[in-house]
C-alpha atoms as a PDB file:
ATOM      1  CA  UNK A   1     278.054 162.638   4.022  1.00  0.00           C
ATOM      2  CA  UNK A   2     274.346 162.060   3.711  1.00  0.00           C
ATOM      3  CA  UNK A   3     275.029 158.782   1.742  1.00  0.00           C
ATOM      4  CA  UNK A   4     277.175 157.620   4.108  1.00  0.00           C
ATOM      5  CA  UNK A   5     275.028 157.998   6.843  1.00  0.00           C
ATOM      6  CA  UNK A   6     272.297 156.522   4.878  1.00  0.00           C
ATOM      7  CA  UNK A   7     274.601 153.242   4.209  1.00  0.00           C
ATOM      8  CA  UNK A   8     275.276 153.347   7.989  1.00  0.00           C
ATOM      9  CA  UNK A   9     271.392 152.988   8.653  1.00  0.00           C
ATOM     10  CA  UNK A  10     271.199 150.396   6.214  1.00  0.00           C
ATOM     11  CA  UNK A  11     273.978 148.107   7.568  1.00  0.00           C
ATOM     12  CA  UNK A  12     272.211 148.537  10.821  1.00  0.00           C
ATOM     13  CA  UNK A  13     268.893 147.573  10.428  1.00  0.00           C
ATOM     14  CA  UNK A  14     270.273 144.749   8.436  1.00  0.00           C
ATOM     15  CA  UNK A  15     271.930 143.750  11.491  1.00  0.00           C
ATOM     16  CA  UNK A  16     268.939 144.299  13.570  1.00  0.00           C
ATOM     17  CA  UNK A  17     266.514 142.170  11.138  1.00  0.00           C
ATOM     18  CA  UNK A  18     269.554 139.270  11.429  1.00  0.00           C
ATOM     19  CA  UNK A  19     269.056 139.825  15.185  1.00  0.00           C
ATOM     20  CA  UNK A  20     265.450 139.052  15.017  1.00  0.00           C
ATOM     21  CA  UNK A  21     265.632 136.190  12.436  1.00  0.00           C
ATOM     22  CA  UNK A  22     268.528 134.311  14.530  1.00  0.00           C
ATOM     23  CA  UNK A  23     266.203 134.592  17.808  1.00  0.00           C
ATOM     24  CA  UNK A  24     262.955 133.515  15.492  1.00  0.00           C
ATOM     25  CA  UNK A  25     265.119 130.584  14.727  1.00  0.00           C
ATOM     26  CA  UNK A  26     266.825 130.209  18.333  1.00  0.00           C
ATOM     27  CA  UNK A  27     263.577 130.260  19.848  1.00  0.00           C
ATOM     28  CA  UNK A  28     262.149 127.404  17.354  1.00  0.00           C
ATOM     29  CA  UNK A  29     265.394 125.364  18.553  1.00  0.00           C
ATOM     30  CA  UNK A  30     264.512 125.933  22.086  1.00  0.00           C
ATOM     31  CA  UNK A  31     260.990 124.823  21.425  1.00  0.00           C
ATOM     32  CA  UNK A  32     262.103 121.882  19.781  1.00  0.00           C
ATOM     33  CA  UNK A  33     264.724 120.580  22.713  1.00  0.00           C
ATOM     34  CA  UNK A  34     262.174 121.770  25.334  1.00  0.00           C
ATOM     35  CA  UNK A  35     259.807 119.708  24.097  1.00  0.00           C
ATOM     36  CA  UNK A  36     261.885 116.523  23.755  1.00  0.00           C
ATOM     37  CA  UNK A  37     263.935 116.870  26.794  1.00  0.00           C
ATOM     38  CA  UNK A  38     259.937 117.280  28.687  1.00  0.00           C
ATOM     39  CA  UNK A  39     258.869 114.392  27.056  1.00  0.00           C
ATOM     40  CA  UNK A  40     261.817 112.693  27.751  1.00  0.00           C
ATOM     41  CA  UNK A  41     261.936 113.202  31.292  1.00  0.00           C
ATOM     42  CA  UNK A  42     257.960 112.561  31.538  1.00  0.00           C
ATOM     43  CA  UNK A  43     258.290 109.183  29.885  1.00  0.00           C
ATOM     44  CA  UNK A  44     261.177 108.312  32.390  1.00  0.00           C
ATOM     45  CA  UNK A  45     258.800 109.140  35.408  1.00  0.00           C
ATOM     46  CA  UNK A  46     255.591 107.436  34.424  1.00  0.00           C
ATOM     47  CA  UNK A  47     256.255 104.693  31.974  1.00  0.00           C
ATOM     48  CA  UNK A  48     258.350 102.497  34.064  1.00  0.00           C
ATOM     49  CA  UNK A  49     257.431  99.152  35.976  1.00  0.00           C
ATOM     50  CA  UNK A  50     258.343  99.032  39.106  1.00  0.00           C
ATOM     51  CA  UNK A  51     262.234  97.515  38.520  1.00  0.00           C
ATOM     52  CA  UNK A  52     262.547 100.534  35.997  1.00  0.00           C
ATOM     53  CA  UNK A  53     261.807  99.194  32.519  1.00  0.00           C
ATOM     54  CA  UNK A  54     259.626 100.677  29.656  1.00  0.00           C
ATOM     55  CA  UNK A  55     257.932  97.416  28.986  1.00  0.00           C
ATOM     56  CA  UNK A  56     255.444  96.528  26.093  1.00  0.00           C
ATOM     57  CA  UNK A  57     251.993  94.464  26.718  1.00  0.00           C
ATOM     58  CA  UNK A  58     251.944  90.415  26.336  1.00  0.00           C
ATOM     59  CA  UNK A  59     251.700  89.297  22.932  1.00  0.00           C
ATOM     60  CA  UNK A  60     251.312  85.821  21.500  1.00  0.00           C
ATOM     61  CA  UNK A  61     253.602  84.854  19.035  1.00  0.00           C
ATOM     62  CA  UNK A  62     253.544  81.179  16.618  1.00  0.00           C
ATOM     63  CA  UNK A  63     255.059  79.767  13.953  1.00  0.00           C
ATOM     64  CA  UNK A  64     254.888  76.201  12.197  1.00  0.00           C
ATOM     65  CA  UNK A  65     258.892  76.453  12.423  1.00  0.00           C
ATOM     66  CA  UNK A  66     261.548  75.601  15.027  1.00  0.00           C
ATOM     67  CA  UNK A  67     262.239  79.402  16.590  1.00  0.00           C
ATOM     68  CA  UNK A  68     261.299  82.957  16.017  1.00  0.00           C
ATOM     69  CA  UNK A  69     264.687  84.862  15.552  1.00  0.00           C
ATOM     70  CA  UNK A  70     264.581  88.837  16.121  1.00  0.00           C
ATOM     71  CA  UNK A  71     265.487  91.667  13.855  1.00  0.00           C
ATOM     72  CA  UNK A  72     269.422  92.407  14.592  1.00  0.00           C
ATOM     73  CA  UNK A  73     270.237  94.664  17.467  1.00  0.00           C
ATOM     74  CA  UNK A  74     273.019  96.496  16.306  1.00  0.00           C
ATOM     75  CA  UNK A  75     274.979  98.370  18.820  1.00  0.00           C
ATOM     76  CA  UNK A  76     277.815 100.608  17.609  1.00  0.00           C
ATOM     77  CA  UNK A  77     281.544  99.762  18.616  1.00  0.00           C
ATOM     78  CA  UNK A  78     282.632 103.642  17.853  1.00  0.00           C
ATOM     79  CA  UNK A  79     281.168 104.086  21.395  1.00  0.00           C
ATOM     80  CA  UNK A  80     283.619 104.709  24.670  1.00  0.00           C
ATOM     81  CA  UNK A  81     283.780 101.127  26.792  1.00  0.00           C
ATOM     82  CA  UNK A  82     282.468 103.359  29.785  1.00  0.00           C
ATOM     83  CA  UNK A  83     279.062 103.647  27.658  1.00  0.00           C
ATOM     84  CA  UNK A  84     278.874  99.726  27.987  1.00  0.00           C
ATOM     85  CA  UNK A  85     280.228  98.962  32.062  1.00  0.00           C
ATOM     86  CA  UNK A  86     277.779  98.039  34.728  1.00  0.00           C
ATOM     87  CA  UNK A  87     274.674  98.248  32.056  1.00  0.00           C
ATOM     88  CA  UNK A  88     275.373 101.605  31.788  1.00  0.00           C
ATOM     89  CA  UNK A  89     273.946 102.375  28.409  1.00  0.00           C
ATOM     90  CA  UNK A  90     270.929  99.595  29.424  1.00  0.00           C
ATOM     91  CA  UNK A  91     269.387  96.655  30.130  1.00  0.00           C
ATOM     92  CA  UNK A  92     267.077  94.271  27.619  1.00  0.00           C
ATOM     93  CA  UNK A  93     264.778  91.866  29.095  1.00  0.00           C
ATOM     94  CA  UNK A  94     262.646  88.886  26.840  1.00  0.00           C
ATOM     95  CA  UNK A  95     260.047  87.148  28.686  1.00  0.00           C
ATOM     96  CA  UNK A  96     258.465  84.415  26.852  1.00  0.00           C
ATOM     97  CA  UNK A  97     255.683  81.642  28.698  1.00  0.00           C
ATOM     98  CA  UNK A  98     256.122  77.815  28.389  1.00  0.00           C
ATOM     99  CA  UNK A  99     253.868  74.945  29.434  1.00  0.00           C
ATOM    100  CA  UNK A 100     254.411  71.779  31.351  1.00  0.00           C
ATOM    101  CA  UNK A 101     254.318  69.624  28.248  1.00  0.00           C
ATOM    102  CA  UNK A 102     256.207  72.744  25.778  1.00  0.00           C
ATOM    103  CA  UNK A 103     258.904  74.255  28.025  1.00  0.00           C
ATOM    104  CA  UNK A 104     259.989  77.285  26.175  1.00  0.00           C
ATOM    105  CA  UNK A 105     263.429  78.688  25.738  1.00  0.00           C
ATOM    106  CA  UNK A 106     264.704  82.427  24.945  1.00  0.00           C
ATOM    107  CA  UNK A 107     267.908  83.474  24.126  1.00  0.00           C
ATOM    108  CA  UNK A 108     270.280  85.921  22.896  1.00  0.00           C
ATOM    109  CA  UNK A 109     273.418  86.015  20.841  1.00  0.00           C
ATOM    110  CA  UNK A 110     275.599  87.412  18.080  1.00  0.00           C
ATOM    111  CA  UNK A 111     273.918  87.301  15.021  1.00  0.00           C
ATOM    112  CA  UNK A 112     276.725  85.630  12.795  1.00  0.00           C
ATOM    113  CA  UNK A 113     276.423  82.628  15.722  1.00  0.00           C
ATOM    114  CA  UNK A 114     272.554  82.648  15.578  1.00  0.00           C
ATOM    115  CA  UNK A 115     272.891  82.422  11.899  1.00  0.00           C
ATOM    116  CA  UNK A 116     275.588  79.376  11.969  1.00  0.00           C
ATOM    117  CA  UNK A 117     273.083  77.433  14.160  1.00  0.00           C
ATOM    118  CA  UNK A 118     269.666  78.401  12.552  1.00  0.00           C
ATOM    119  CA  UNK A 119     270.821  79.394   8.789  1.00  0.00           C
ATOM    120  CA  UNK A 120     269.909  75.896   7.558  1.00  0.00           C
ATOM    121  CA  UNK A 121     266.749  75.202   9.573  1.00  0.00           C
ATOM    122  CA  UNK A 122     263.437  76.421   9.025  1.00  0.00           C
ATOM    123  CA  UNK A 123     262.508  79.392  11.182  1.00  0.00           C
ATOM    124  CA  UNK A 124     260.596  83.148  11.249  1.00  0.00           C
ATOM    125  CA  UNK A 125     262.630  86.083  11.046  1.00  0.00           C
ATOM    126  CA  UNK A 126     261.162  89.455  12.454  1.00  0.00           C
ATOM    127  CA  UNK A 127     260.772  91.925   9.827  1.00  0.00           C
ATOM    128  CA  UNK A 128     258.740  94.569  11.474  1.00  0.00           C
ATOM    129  CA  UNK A 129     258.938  95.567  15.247  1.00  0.00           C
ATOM    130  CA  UNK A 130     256.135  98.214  16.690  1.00  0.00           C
ATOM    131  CA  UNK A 131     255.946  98.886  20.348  1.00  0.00           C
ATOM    132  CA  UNK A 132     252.496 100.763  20.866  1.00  0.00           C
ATOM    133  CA  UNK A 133     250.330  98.657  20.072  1.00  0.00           C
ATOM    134  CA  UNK A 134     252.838  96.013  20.420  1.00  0.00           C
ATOM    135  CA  UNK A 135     252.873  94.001  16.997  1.00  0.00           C
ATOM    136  CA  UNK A 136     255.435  91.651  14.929  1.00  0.00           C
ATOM    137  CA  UNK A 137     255.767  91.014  11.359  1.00  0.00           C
ATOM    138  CA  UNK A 138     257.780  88.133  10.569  1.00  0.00           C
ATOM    139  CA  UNK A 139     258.699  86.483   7.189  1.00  0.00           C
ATOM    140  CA  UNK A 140     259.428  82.900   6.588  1.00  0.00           C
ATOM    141  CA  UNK A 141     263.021  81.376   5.726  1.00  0.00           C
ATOM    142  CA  UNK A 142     262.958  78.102   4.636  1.00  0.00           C
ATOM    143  CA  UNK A 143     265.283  74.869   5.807  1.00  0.00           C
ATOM    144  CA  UNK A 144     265.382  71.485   5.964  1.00  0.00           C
ATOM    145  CA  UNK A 145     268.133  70.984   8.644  1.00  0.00           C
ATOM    146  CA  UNK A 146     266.717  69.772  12.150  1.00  0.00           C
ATOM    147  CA  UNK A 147     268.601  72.270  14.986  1.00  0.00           C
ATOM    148  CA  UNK A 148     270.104  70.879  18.625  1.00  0.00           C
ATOM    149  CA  UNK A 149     268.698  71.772  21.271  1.00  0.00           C
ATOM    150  CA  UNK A 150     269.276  75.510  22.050  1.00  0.00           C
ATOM    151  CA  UNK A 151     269.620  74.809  25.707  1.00  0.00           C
ATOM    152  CA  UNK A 152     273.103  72.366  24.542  1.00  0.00           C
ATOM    153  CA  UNK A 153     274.769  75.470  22.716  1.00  0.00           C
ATOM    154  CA  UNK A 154     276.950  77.336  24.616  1.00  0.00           C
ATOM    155  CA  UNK A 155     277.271  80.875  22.611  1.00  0.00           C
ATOM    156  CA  UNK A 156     274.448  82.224  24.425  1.00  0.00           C
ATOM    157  CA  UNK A 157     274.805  85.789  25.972  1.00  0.00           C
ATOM    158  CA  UNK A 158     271.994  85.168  28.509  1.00  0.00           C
ATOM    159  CA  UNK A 159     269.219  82.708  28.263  1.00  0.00           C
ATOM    160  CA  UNK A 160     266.363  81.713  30.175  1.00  0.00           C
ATOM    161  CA  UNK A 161     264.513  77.960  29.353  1.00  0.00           C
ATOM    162  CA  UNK A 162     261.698  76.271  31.236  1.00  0.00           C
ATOM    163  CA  UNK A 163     257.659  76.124  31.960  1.00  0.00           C
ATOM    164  CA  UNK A 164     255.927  79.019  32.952  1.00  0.00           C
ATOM    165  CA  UNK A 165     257.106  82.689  32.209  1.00  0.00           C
ATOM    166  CA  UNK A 166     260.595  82.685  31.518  1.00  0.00           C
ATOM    167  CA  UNK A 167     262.632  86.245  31.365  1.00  0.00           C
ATOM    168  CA  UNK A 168     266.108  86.534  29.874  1.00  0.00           C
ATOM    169  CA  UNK A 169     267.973  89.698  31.064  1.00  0.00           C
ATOM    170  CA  UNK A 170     270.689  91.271  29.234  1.00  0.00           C
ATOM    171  CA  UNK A 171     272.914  94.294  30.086  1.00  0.00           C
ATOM    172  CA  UNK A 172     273.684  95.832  26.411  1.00  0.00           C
ATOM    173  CA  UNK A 173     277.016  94.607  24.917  1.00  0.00           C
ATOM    174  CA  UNK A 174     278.460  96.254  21.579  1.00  0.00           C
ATOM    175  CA  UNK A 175     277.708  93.830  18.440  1.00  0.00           C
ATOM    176  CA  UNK A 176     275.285  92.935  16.390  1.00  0.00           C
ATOM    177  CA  UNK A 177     272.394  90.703  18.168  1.00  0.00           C
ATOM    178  CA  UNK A 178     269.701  88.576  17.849  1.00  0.00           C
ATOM    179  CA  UNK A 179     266.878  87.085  20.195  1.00  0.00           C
ATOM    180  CA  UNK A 180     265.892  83.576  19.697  1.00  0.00           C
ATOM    181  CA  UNK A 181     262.476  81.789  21.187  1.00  0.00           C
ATOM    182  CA  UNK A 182     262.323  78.266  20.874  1.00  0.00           C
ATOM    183  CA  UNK A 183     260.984  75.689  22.274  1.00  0.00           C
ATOM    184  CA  UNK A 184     263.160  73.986  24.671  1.00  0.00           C
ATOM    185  CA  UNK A 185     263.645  70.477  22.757  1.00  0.00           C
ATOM    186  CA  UNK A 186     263.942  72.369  19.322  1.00  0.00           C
ATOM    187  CA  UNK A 187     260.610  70.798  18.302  1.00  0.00           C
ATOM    188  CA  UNK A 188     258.646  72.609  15.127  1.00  0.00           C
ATOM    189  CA  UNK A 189     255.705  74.263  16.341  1.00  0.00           C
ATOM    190  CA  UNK A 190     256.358  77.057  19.172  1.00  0.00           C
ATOM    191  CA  UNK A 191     253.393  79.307  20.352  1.00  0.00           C
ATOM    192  CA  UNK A 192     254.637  81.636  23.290  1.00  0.00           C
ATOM    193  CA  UNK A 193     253.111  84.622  25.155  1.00  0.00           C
ATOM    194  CA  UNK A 194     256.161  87.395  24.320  1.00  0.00           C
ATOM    195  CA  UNK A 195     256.912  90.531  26.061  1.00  0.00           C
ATOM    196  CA  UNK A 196     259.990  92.784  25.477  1.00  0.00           C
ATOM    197  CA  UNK A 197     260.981  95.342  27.811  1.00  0.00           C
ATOM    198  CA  UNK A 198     264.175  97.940  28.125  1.00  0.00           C
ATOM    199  CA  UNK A 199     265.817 100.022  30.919  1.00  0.00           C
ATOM    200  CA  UNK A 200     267.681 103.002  29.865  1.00  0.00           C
ATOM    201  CA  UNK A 201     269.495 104.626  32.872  1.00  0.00           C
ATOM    202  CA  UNK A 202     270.527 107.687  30.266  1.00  0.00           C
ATOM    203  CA  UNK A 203     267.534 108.452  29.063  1.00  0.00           C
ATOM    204  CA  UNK A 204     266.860 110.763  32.501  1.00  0.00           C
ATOM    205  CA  UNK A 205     270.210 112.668  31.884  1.00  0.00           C
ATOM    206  CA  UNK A 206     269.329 112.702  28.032  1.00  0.00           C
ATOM    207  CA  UNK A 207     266.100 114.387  29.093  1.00  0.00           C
ATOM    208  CA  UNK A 208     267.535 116.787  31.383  1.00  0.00           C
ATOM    209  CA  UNK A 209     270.307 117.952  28.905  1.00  0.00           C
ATOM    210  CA  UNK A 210     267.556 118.165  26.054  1.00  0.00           C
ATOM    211  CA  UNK A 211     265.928 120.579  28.499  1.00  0.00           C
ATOM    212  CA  UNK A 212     269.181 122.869  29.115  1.00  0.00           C
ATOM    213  CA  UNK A 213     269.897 123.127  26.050  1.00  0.00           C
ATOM    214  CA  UNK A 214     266.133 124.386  25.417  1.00  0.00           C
ATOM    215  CA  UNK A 215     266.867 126.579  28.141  1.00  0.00           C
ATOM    216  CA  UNK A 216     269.698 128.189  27.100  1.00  0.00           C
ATOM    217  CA  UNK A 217     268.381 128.565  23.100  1.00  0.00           C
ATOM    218  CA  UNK A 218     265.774 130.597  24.071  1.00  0.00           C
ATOM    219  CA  UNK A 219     267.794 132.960  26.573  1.00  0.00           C
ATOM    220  CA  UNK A 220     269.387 133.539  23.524  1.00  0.00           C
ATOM    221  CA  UNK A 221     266.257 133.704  21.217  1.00  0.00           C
ATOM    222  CA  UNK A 222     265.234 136.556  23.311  1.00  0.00           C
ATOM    223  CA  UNK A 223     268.055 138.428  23.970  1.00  0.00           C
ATOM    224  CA  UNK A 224     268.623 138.474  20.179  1.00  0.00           C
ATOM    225  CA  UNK A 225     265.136 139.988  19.246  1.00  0.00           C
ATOM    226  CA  UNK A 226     265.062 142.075  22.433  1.00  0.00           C
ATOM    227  CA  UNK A 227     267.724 143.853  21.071  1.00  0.00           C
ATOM    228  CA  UNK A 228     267.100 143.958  17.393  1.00  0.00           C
ATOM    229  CA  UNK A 229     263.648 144.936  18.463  1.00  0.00           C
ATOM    230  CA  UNK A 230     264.993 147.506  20.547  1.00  0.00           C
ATOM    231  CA  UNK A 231     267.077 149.020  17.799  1.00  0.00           C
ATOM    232  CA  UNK A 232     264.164 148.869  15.375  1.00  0.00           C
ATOM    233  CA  UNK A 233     262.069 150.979  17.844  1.00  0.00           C
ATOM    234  CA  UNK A 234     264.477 153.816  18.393  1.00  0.00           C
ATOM    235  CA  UNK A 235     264.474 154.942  15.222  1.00  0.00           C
END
């Protein structure tokens, strides 16, 4: 009888020490999502412009080439087709400045088509990509081909070519992608002022669920050690 009882105690304050360890680790979960979904949902309300993009500062941007082509912007087809209606999932916006005598052009498209037109022709590819501080890293790739003008192709997602600031918009499409700044008669030699920017409608709802979810781990953190605490204390 007594060793029974004595395995009895056992098993429970084995279950009550499980009780506190699961809300220990509940409640670093919640802490976790808390603080993502509140930085999530502060970054949505104070780090937009004023047409709702997260935009980095003005850099400048040259090579000796013909164009500066972007790192690939892969975006997954296992996503639902709802994700990509209306700019749902987001918007990507390229402004790059031209001059009277160097009209500049910036464009997107598929990779495998920015690769047919440029794969011959000398050019910078973007090998690094920070945001704050805005900075590029870019490595050569060698040609001897002379490109059309980009303005004559017609596989361009969106595009935007002239003096001045010129910003190409695009709603996100699935594919693989590539931005390409030129100058706008596909002379070598292109020296731009280049600013990226990005609207993400979900990140707000991301936010918010990051933040239930926080919520809800540590209700449960605390009901599990309230009660393994609880059990500890009444014996």
């Amino acid at each position: 009888m007594i060793a029974s009882e004595t395995t009895t105690r056992t098993g429970r304050s084995a279950g009550r020490i499980g009780l506190i360890v699961t809300g220990a680790l509940a409640g670093a979960l919640a802490l976790g999502l808390l603080a993502g979904g509140g930085a999530l949902v502060w970054a949505h309300g104070s780090k937009q412009d004023g047409h709702g993009y997260y935009s980095t500062g003005a850099k400048q941007l040259k090579t000796p080439t013909y164009a500066l082509v972007s790192e690939g912007l892969d975006v997954g087809v296992d996503g639902p087709d709802s994700l990509f209606r209306n700019g749902r999932l987001g918007s990507v916006r390229v402004s790059a400045t031209g001059t009277r005598a160097h009209p500049i052009f910036v464009g997107i498209a598929r990779k495998s088509q920015i690769a047919s037109y440029l794969g011959s022709v000398s050019h910078d590819a973007v090998t690094d990509f920070e945001v704050d501080p805005f900075s590029v890293t870019y490595a050569r790739r060698a040609g001897s081909a002379t490109p059309t003008a980009p303005g004559e192709q017609t596989f361009w997602a969106a595009k935007a070519t002239g003096s001045g600031r010129q910003t190409m918009t695009w709603p996100v499409a699935k594919g693989d992608w590539a931005v390409v700044v030129m100058n706008a008669d596909a002379t070598r030699g292109v020296r731009t002022n280049v600013r990226v920017a990005a609207k993400l409608p979900l990140l707000l709802e991301f936010g918010v669920g990051l933040l239930a979810g926080g919520g809800l781990a540590a209700a449960g953190a605390a009901v599990a050690i309230f009660h393994g605490r609880r059990g500890q204390s009444a014996h």
